[in-house]
Protein backbone atom coordinates (compact mmCIF):
# COMPACT_ATOMS: atom_id res chain seq x y z
CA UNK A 1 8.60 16.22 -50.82
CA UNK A 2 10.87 18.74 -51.82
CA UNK A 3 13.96 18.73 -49.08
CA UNK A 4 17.68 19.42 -49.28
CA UNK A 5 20.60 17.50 -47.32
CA UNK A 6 24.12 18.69 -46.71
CA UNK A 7 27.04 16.50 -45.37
CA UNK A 8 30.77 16.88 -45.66
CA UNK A 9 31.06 19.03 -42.33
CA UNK A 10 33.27 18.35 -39.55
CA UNK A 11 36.91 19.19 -37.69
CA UNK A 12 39.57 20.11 -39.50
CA UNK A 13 42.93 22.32 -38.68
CA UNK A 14 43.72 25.61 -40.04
CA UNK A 15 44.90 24.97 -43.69
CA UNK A 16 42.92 22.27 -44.19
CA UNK A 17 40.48 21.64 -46.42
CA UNK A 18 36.58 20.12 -46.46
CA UNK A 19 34.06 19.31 -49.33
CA UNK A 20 30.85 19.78 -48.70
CA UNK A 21 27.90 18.37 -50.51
CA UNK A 22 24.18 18.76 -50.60
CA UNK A 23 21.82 16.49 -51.62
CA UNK A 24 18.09 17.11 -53.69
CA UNK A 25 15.47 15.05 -52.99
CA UNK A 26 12.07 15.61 -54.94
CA UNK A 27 12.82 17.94 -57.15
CA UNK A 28 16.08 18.45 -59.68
CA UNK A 29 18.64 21.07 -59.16
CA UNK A 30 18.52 21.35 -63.38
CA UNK A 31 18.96 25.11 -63.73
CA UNK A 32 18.14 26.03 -60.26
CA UNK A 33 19.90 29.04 -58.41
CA UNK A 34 22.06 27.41 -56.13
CA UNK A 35 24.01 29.11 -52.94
CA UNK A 36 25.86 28.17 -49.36
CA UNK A 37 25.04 30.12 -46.50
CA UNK A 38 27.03 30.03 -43.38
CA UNK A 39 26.22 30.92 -39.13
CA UNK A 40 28.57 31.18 -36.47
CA UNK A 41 27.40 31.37 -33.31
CA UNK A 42 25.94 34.44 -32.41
CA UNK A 43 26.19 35.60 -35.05
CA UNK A 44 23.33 36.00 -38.33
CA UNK A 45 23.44 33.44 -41.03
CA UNK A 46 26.15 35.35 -43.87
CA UNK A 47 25.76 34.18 -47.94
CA UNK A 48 28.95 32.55 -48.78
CA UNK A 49 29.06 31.54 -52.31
CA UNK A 50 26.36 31.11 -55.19
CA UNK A 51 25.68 30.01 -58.53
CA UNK A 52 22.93 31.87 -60.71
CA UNK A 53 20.22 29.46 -62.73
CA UNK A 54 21.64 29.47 -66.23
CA UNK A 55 25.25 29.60 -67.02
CA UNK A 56 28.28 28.47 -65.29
CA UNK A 57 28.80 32.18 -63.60
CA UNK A 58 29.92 32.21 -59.59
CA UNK A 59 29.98 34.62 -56.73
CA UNK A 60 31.84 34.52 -53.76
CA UNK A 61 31.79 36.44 -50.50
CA UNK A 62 35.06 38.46 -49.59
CA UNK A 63 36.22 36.17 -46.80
CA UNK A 64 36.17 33.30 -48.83
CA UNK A 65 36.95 33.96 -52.44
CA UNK A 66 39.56 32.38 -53.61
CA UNK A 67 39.30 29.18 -50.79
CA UNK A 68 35.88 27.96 -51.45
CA UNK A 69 34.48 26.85 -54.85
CA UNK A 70 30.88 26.02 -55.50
CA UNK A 71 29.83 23.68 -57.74
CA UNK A 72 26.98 21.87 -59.33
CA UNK A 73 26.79 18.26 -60.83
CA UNK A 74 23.66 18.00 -62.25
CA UNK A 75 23.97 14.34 -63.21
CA UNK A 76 24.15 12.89 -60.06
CA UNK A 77 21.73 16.13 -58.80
CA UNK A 78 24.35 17.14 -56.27
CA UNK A 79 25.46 20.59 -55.10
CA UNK A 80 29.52 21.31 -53.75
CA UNK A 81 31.19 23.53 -51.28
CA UNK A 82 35.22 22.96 -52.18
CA UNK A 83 36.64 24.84 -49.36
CA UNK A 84 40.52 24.60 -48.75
CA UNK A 85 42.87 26.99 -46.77
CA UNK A 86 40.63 26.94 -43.53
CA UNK A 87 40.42 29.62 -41.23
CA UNK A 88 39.43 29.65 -37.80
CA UNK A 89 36.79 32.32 -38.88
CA UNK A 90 35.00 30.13 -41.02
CA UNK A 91 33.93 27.99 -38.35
CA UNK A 92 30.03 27.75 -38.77
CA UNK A 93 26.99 25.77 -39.56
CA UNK A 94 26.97 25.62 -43.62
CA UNK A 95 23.64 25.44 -44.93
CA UNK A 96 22.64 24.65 -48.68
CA UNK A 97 20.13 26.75 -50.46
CA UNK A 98 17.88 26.41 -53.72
CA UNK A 99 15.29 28.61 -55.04
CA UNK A 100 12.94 25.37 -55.74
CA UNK A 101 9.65 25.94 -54.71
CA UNK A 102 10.12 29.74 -53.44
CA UNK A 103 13.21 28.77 -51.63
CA UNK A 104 14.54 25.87 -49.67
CA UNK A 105 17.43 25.19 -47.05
CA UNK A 106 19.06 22.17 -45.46
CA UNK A 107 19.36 21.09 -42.26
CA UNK A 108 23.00 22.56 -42.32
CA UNK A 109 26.39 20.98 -41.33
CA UNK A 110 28.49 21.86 -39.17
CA UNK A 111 32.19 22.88 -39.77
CA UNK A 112 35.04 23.59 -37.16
CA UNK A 113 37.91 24.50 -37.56
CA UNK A 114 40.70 24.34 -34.82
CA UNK A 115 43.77 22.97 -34.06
């Protein structure tokens, strides 16, 4: 069963930072696209970050480039969401995305920040 599972989330205070991970199971992220989509509430899910099939290459939305860094490990089959210098804005449920099997997400995670 193909299925992805994020965890890292939480509360943090502005400045602070959070790694988030996300988990494979069934399948191998290998040379997989690879992204993070966020949603705050009431608001649509927005792409945050992603990481084509082949080669190393990143992408990052405005609001967050330079915070958040994605990342792959591909030995332990894991997928990262490095995100430092928190904003209030970027409160949101983070959810994990591959293109296995026409497309997968996670459950998502949730991430507040607040002091």
């Amino acid at each position: 069963q193909v299925q992805l599972v994020e965890s890292g989330g939480g509360l943090v205070q502005p400045g602070g930072s959070l790694r988030l991970s996300c988990a494979a199971a069934g399948f191998s992220f290998g040379t997989l696209a690879i992204a993070w989509h966020r949603q705050a509430p009431g608001k649509e899910r927005e792409w945050v970050a992603s990481m084509p099939a082949t080669g190393r290459t990143t992408f990052y939305a405005d609001s967050v480039k330079g915070r958040f860094t994605i990342s792959r490990d591909n030995a332990k089959n894991m997928v990262y969401l490095q995100m430092n210098n928190l904003k209030p804005e970027d409160t949101a449920v983070y959810y994990c995305y591959c293109s296995v099997a026409g497309g997968r997400w996670g459950q998502g995670t949730q991430v507040t920040v607040s002091s």
